[in-house]
C-alpha atoms as a PDB file:
ATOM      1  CA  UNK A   1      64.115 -36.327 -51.817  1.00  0.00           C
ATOM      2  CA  UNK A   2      61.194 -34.380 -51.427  1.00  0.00           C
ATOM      3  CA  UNK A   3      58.459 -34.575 -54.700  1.00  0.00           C
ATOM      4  CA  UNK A   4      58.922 -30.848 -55.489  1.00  0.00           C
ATOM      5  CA  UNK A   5      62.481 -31.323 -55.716  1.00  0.00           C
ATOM      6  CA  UNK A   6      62.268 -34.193 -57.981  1.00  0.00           C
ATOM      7  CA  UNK A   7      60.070 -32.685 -60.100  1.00  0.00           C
ATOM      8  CA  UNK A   8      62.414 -29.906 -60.274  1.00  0.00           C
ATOM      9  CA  UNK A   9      65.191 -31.769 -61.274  1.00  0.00           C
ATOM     10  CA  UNK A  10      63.315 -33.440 -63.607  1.00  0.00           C
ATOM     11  CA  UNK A  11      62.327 -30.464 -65.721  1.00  0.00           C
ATOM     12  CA  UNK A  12      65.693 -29.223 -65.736  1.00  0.00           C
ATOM     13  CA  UNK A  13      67.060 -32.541 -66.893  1.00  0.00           C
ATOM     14  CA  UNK A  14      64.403 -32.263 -69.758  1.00  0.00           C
ATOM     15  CA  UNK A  15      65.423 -28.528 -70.846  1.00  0.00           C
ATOM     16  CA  UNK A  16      68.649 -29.881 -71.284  1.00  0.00           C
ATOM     17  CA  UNK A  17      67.435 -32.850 -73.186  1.00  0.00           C
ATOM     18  CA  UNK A  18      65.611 -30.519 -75.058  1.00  0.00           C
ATOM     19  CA  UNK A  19      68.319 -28.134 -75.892  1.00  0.00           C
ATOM     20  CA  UNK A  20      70.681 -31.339 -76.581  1.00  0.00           C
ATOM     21  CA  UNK A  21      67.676 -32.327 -78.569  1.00  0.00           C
ATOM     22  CA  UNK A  22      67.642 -28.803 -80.891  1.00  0.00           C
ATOM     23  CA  UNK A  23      71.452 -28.689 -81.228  1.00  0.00           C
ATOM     24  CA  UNK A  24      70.501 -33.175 -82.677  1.00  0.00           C
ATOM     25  CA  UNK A  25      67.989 -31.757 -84.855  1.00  0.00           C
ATOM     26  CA  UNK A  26      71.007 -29.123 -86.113  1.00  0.00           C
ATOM     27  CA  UNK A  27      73.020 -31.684 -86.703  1.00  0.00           C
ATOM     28  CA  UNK A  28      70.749 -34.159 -88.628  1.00  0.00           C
ATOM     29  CA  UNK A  29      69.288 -31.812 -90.661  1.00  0.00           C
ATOM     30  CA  UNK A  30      72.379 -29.902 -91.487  1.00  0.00           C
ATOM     31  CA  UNK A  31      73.764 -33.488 -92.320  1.00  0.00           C
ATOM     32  CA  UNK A  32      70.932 -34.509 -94.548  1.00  0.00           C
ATOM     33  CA  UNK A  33      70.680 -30.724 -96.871  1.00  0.00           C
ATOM     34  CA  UNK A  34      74.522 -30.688 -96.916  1.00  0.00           C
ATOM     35  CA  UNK A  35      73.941 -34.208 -98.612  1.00  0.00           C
ATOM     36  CA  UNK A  36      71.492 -32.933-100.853  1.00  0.00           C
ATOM     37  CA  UNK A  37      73.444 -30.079-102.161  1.00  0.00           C
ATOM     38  CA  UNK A  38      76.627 -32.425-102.440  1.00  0.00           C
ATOM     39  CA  UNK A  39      74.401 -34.975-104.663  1.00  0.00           C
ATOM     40  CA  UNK A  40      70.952 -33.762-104.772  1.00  0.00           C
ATOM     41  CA  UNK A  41      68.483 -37.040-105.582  1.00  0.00           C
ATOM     42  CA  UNK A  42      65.042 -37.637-106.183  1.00  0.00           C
ATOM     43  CA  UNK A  43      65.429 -41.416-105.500  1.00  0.00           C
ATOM     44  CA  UNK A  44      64.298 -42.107-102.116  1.00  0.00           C
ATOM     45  CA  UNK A  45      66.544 -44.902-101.594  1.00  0.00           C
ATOM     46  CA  UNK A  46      69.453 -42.603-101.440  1.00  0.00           C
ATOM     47  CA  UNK A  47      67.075 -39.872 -99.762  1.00  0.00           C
ATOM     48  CA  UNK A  48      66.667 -42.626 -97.418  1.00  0.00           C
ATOM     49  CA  UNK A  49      70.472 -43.495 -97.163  1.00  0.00           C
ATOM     50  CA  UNK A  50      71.515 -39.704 -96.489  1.00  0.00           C
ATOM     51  CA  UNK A  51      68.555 -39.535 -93.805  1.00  0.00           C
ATOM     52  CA  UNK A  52      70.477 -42.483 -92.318  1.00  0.00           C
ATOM     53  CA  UNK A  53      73.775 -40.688 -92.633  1.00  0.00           C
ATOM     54  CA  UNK A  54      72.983 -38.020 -91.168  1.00  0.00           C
ATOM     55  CA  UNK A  55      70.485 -40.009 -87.988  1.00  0.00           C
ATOM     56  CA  UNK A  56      73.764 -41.278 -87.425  1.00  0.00           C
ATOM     57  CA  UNK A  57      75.836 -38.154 -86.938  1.00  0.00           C
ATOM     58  CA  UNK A  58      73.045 -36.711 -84.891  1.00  0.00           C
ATOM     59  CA  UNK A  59      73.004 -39.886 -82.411  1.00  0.00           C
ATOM     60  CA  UNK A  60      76.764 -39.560 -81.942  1.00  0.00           C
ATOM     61  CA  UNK A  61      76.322 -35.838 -80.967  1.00  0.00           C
ATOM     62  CA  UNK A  62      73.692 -36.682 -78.814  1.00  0.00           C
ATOM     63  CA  UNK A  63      75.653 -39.495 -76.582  1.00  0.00           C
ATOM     64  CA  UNK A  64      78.320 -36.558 -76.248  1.00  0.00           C
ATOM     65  CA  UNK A  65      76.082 -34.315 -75.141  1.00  0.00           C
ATOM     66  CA  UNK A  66      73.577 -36.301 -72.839  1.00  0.00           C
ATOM     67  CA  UNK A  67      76.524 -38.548 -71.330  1.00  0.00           C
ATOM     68  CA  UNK A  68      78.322 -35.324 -70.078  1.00  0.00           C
ATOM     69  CA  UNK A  69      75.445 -32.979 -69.563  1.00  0.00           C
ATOM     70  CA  UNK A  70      71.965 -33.508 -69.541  1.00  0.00           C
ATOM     71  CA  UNK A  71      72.434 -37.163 -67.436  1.00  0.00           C
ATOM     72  CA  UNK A  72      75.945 -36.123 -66.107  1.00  0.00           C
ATOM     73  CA  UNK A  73      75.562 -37.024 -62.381  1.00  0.00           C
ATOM     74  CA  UNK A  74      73.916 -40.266 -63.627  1.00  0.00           C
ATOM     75  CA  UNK A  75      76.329 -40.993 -66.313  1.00  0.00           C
ATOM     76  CA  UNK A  76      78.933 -44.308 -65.997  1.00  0.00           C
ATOM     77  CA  UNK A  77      80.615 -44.739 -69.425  1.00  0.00           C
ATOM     78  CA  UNK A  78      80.781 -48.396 -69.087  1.00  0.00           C
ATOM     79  CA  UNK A  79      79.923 -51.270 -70.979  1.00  0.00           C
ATOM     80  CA  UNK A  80      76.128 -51.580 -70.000  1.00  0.00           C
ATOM     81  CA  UNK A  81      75.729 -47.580 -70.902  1.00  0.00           C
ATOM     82  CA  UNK A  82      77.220 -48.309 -74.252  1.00  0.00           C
ATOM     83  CA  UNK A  83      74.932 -51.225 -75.389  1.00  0.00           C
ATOM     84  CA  UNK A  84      71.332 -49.549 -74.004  1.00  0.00           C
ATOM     85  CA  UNK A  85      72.887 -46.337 -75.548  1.00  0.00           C
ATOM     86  CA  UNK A  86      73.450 -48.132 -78.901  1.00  0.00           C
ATOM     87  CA  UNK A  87      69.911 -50.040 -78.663  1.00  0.00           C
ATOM     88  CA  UNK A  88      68.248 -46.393 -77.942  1.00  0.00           C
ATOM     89  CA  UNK A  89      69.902 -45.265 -80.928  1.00  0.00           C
ATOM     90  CA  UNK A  90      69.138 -48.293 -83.235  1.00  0.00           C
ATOM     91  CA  UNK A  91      65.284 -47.896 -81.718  1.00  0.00           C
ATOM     92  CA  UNK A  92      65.714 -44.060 -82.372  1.00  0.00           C
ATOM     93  CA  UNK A  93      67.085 -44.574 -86.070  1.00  0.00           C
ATOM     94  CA  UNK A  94      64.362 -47.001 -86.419  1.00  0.00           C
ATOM     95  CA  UNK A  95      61.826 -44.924 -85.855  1.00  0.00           C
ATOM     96  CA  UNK A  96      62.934 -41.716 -87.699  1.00  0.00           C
ATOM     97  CA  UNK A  97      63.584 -43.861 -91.146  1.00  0.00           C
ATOM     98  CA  UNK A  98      60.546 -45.948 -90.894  1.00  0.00           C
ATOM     99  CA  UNK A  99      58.580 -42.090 -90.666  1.00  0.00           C
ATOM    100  CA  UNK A 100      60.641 -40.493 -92.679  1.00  0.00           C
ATOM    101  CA  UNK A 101      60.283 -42.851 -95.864  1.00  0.00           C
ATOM    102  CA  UNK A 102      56.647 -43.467 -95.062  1.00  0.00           C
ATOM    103  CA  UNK A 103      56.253 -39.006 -95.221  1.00  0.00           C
ATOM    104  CA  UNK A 104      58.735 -39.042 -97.739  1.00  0.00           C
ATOM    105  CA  UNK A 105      58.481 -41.769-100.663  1.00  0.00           C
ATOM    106  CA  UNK A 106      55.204 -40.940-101.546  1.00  0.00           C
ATOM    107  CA  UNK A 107      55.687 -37.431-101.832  1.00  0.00           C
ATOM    108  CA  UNK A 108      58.619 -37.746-104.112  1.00  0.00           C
ATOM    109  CA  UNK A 109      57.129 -40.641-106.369  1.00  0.00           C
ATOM    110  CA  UNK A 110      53.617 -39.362-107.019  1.00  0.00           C
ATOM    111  CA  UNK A 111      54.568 -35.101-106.719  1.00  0.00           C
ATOM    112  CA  UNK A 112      56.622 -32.244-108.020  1.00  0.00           C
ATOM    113  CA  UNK A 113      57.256 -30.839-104.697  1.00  0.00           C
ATOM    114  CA  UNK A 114      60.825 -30.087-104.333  1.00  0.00           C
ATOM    115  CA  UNK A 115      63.344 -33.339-102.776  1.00  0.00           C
ATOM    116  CA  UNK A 116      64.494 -29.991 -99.675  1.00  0.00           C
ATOM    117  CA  UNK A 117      61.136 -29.015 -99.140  1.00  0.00           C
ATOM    118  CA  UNK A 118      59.726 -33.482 -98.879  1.00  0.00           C
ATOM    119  CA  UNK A 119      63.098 -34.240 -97.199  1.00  0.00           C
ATOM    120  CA  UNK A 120      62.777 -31.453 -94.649  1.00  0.00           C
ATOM    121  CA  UNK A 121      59.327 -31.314 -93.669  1.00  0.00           C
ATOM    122  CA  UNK A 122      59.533 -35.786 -93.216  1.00  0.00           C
ATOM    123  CA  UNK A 123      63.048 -35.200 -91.470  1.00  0.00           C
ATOM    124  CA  UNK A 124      60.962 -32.557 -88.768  1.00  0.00           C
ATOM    125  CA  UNK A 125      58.230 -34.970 -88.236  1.00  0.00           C
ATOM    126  CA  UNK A 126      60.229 -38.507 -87.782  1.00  0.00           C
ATOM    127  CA  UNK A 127      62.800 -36.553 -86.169  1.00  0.00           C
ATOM    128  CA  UNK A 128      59.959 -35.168 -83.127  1.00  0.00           C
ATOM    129  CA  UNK A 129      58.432 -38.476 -82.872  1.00  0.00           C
ATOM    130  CA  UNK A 130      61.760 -40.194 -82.215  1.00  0.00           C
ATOM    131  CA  UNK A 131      62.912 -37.903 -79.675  1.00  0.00           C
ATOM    132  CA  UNK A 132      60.238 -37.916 -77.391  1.00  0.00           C
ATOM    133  CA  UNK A 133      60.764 -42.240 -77.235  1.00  0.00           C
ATOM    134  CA  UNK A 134      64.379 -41.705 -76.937  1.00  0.00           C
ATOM    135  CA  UNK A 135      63.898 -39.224 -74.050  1.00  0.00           C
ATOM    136  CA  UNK A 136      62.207 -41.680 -71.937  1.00  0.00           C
ATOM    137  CA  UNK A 137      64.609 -44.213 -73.353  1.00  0.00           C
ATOM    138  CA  UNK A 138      67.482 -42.637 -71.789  1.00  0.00           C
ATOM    139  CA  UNK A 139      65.765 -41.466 -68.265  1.00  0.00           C
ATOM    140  CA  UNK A 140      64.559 -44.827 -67.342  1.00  0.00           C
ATOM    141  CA  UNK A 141      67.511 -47.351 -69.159  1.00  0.00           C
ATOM    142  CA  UNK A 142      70.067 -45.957 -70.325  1.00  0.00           C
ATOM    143  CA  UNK A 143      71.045 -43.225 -67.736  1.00  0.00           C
ATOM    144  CA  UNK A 144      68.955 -44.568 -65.065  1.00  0.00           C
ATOM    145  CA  UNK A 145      70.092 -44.927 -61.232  1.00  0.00           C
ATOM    146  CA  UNK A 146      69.339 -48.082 -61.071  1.00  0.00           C
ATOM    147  CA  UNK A 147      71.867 -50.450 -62.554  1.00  0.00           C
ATOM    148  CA  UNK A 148      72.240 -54.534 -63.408  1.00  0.00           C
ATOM    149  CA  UNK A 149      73.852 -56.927 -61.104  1.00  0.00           C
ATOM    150  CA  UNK A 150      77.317 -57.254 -62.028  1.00  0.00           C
ATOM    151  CA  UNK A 151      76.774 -60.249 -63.891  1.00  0.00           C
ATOM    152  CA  UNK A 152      74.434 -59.587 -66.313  1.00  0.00           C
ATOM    153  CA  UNK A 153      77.061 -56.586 -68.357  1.00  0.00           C
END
């Protein structure tokens, strides 16, 4: 395949990861204020535990929508997708709670800011930082061409 047409392909794949990526960020952050107005806390332990909630929700969406779109044509659905997916995720969910409760706690402990406007500004932040690891993540493990021998998964 000729370099201009990988390159191509390659910014196409991330537009879609991208859009995938805005429609995550929909999810995560509709997940996390729909907590808050359910059982609105300034304890960032639970702050924390709805930002976890809702990380989770948001990495399910984004396996649907990565495995049959963005990395379709590279896409298996076997056993050794599953695990790298689920240790991208556990590295993405990682990331975006260690972030958000370093932005967050301090904000909520020592201010009088309000728990939507702390939550959602730390939630945009983690939530950028963990996408762009996840991105490369999924191009070069999880989704990648090349795959393990058959008896290592």
């Amino acid at each position: 395949m000729k370099r201009r047409e990988k390159l191509k392909r390659g910014g196409v794949r991330f537009s879609k990861f991208t859009l995938v990526g805005l429609l995550n960020a929909a999810v995560d952050v509709g997940a996390l204020n729909l907590l808050l107005w359910l059982e609105p806390t300034r304890i960032p332990w639970q702050l924390a535990l709805y930002n976890g909630v809702a990380l989770v929700l948001a990495n399910v969406n984004s396996y649907v929508w990565n495995s049959r779109w963005t990395f379709k044509g590279r896409s298996r659905h076997g056993l050794w997708q599953g695990v790298t997916f689920a240790g991208q995720a556990l590295v993405n969910i990682g990331i975006s709670s260690g972030l958000f409760w370093l932005l967050v706690r301090p904000i909520l402990l020592h201010t009088e800011v309000s728990t939507y406007l702390a939550g959602n500004a730390a939630k945009v932040v983690s939530v950028a930082t963990a996408s762009v690891v996840s991105y490369f993540l999924m191009r070069y493990i999880v989704f990648s061409r090349r795959r393990p021998s058959r008896g290592s998964l």
